[in-house]
C-alpha atoms as a PDB file:
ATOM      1  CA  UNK A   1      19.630 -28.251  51.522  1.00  0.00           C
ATOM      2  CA  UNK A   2      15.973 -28.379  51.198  1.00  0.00           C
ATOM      3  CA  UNK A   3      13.810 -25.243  51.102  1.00  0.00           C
ATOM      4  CA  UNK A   4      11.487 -26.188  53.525  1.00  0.00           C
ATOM      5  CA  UNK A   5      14.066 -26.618  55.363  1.00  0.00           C
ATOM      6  CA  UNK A   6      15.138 -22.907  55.134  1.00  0.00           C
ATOM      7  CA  UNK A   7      12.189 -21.416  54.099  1.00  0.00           C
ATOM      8  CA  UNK A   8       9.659 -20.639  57.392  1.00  0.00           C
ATOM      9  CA  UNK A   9       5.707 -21.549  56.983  1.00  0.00           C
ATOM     10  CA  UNK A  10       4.906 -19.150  58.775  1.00  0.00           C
ATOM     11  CA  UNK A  11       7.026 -16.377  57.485  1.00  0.00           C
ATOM     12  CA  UNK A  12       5.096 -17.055  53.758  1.00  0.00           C
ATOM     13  CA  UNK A  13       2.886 -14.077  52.642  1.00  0.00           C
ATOM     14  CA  UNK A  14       1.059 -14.317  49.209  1.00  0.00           C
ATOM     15  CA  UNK A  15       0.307 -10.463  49.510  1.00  0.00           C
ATOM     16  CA  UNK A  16       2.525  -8.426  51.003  1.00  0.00           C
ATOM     17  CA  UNK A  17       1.347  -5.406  52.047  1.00  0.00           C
ATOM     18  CA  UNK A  18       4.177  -2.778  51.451  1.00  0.00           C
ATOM     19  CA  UNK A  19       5.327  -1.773  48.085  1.00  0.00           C
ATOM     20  CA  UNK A  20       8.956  -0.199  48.985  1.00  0.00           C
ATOM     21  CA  UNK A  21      11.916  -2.074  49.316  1.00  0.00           C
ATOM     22  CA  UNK A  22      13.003  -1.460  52.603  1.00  0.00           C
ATOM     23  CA  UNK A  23       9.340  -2.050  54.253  1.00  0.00           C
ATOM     24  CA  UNK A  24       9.151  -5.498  52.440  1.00  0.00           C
ATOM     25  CA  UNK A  25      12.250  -6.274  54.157  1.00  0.00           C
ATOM     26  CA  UNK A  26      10.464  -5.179  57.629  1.00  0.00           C
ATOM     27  CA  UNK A  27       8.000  -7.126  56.805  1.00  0.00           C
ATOM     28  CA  UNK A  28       9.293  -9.922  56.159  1.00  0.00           C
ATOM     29  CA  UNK A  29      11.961  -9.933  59.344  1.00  0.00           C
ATOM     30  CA  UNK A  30       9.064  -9.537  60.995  1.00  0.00           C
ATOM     31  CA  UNK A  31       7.315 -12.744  59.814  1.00  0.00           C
ATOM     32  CA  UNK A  32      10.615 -14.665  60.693  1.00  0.00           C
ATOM     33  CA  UNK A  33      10.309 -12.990  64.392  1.00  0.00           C
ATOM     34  CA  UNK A  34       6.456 -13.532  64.970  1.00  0.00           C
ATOM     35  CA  UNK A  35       7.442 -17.443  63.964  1.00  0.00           C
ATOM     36  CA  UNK A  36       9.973 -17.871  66.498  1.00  0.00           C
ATOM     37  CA  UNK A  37      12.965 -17.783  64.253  1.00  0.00           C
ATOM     38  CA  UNK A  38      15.141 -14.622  65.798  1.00  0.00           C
ATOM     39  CA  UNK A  39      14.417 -12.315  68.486  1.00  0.00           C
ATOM     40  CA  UNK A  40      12.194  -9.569  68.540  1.00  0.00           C
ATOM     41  CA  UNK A  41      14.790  -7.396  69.978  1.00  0.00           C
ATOM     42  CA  UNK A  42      17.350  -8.532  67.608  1.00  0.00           C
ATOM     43  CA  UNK A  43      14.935  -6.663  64.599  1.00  0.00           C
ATOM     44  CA  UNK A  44      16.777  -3.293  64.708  1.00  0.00           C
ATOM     45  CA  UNK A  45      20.150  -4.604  64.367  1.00  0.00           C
ATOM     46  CA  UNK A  46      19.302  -7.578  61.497  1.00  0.00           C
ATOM     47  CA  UNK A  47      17.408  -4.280  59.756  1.00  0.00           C
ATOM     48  CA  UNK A  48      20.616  -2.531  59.353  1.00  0.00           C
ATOM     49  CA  UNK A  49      22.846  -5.667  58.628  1.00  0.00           C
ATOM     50  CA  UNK A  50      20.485  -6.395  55.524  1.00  0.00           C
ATOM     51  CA  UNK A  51      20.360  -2.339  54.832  1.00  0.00           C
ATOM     52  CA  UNK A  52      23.845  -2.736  54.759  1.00  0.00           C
ATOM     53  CA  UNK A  53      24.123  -5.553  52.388  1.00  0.00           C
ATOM     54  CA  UNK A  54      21.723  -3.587  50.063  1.00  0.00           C
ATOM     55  CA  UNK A  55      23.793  -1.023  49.848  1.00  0.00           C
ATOM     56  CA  UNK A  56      26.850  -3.099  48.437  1.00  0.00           C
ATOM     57  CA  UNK A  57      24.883  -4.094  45.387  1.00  0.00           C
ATOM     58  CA  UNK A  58      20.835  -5.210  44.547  1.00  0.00           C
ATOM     59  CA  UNK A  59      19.781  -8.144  45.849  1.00  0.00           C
ATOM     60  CA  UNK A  60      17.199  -8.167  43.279  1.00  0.00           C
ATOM     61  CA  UNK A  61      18.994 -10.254  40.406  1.00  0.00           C
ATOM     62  CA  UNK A  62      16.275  -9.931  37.561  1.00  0.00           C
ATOM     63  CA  UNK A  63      13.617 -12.299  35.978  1.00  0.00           C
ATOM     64  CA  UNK A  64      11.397 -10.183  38.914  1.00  0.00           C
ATOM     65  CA  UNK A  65      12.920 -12.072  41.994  1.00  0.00           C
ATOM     66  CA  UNK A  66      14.996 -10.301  44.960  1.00  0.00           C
ATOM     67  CA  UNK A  67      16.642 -12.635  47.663  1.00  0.00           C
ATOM     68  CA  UNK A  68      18.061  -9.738  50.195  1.00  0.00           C
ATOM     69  CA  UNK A  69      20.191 -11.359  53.041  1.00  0.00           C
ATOM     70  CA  UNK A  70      22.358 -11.031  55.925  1.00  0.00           C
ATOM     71  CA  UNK A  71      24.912 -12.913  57.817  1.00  0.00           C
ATOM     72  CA  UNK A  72      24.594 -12.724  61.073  1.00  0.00           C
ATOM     73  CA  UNK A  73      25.590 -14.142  64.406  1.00  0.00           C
ATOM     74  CA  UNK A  74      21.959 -14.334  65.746  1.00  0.00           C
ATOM     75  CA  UNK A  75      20.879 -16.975  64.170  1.00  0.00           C
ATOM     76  CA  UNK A  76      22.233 -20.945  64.416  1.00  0.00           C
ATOM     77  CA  UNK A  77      21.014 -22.393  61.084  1.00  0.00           C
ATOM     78  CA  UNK A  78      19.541 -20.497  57.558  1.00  0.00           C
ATOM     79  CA  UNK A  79      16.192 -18.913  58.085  1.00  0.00           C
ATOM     80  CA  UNK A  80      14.106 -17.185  55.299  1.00  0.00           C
ATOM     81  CA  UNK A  81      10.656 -15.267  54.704  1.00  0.00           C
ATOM     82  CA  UNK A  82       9.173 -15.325  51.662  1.00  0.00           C
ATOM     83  CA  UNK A  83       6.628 -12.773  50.071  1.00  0.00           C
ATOM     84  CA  UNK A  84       4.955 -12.315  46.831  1.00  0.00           C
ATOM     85  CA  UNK A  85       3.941  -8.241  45.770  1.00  0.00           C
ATOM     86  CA  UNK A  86       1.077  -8.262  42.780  1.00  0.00           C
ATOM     87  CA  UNK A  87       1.884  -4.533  42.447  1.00  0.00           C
ATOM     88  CA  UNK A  88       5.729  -4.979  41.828  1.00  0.00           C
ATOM     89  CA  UNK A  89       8.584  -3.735  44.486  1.00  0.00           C
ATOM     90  CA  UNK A  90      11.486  -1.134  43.127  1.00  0.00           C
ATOM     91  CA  UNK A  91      14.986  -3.612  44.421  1.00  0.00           C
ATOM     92  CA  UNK A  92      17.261  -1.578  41.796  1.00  0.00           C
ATOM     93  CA  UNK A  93      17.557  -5.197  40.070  1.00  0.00           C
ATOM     94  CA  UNK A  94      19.991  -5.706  37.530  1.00  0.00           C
ATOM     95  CA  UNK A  95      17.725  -5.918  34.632  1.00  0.00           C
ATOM     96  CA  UNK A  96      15.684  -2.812  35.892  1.00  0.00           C
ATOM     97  CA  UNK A  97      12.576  -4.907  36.079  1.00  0.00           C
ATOM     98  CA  UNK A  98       9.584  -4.283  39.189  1.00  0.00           C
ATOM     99  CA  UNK A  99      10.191  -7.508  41.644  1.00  0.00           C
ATOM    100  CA  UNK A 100       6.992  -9.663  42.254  1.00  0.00           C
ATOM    101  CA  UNK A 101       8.906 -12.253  44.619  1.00  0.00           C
ATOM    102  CA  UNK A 102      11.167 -11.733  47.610  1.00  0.00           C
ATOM    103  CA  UNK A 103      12.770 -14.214  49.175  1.00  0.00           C
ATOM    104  CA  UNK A 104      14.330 -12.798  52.570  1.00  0.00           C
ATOM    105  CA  UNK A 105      17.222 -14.926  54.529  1.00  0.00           C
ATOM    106  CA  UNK A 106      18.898 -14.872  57.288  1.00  0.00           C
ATOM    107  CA  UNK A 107      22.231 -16.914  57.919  1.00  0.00           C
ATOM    108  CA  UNK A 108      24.698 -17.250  60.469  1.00  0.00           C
ATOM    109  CA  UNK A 109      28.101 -15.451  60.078  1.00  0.00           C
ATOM    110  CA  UNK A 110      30.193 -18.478  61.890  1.00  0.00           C
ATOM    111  CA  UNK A 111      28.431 -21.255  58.830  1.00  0.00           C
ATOM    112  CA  UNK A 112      29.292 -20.595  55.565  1.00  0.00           C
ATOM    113  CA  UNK A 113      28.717 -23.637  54.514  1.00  0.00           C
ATOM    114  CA  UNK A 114      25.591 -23.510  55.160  1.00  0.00           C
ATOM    115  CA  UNK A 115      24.946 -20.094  54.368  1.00  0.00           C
ATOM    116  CA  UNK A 116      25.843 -21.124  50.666  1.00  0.00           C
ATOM    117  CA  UNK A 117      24.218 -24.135  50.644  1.00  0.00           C
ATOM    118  CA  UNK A 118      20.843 -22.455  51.358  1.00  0.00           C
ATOM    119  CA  UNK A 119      21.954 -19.511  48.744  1.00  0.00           C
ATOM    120  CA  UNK A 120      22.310 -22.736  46.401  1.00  0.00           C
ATOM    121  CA  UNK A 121      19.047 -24.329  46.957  1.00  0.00           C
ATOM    122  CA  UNK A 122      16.807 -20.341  46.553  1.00  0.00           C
ATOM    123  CA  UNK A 123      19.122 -19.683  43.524  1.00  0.00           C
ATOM    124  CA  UNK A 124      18.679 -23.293  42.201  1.00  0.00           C
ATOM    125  CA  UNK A 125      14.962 -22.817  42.197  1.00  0.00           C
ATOM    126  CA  UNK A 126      14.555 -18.937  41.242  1.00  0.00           C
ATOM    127  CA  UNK A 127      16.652 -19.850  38.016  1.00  0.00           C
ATOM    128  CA  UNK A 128      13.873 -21.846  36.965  1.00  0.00           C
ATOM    129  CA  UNK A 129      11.384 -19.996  34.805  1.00  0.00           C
ATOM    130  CA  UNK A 130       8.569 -22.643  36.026  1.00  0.00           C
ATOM    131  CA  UNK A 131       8.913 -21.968  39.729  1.00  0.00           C
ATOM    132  CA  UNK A 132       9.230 -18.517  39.024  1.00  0.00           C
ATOM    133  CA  UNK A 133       5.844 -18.081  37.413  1.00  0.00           C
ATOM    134  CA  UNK A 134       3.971 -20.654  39.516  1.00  0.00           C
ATOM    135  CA  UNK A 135       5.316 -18.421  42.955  1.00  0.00           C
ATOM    136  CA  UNK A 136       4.142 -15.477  41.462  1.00  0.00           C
ATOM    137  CA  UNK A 137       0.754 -16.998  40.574  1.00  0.00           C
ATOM    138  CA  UNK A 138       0.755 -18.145  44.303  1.00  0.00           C
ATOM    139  CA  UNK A 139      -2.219 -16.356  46.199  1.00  0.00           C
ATOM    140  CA  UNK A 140      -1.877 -19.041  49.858  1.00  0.00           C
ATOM    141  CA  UNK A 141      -0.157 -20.103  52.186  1.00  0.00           C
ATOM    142  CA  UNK A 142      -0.730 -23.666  50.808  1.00  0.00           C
ATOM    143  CA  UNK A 143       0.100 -22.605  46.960  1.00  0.00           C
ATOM    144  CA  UNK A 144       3.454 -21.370  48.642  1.00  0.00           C
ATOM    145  CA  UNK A 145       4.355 -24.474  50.483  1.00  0.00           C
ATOM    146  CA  UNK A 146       3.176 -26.892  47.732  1.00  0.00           C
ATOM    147  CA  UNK A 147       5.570 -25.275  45.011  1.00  0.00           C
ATOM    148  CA  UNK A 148       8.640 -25.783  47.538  1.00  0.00           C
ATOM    149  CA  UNK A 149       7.649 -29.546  48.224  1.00  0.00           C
ATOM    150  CA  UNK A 150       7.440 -30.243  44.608  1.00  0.00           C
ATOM    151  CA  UNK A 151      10.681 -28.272  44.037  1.00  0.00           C
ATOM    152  CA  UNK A 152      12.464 -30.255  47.036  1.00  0.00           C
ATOM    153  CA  UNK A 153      11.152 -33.251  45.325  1.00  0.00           C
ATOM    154  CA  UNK A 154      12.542 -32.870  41.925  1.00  0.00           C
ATOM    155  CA  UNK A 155      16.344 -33.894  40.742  1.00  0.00           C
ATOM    156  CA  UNK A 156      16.746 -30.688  38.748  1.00  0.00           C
ATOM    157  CA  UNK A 157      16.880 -28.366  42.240  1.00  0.00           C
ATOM    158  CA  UNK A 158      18.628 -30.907  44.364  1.00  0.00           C
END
């Protein structure tokens, strides 16, 4: 799975403006809702699915990246947000380290197929030192969505 095929345009924000876990994830959701991608009225319930999944173990896996995610029935296909923080974001990651770049997804409970499929393709490309740096460094909309074609593009991420 591609990332632009996962990842919205529209739910991309080179500054996020909360600092705390929990109101990056707001945010974020709420990028994915003002794009069309879930409900508005399904934003209380996908808020405490993710708080839930936080609360079984950080979704913030180190190297400053978090990818905090839900299953859930509300959605058909894999959805995600991303956002980039230049002051750093407290996720409880496993190396202890501020997070600079979340990526938020969504995915539906009855596809797990293609829930891990789109886990793949974020993981594949947040292992990378490269894209990791050049995300951060990202300060548009355009930045954003040129890294993920040129990721999609190469045979390492694929």
């Amino acid at each position: 799975m591609k990332l632009r095929e996962i990842i919205v345009t529209k739910a991309i924000f080179p500054t996020l403006q909360s600092s705390k876990r929990d109101l990056v994830i707001g945010e974020l959701l709420d990028g994915l809702i003002a794009a069309g991608a879930v409900p508005c009225e399904a934003r209380a319930a996908l808020i405490k699915e993710t708080a839930a999944r936080e609360r079984k173990g950080s979704t913030g896996f180190g190297h400053g990246v978090a990818v905090p995610h839900a299953k859930t029935a509300l959605v058909t296909r894999p959805f995600a947000a991303i956002g980039i923080s230049t002051v750093g974001i407290d996720f409880n990651s496993l190396d202890r380290q501020p997070v600079f770049a979340v990526v938020f997804m969504l995915s539906p409970l009855a596809n797990l197929e293609s829930h891990l499929s789109a886990m793949e393709s974020v993981f594949g490309a947040l292992s990378q030192e490269s894209f990791r740096r050049f995300l951060r460094q990202a300060r548009t909309i355009e930045a954003v969505t040129t890294l993920l074609d040129e990721t999609d593009a190469s045979p390492v991420t694929r």
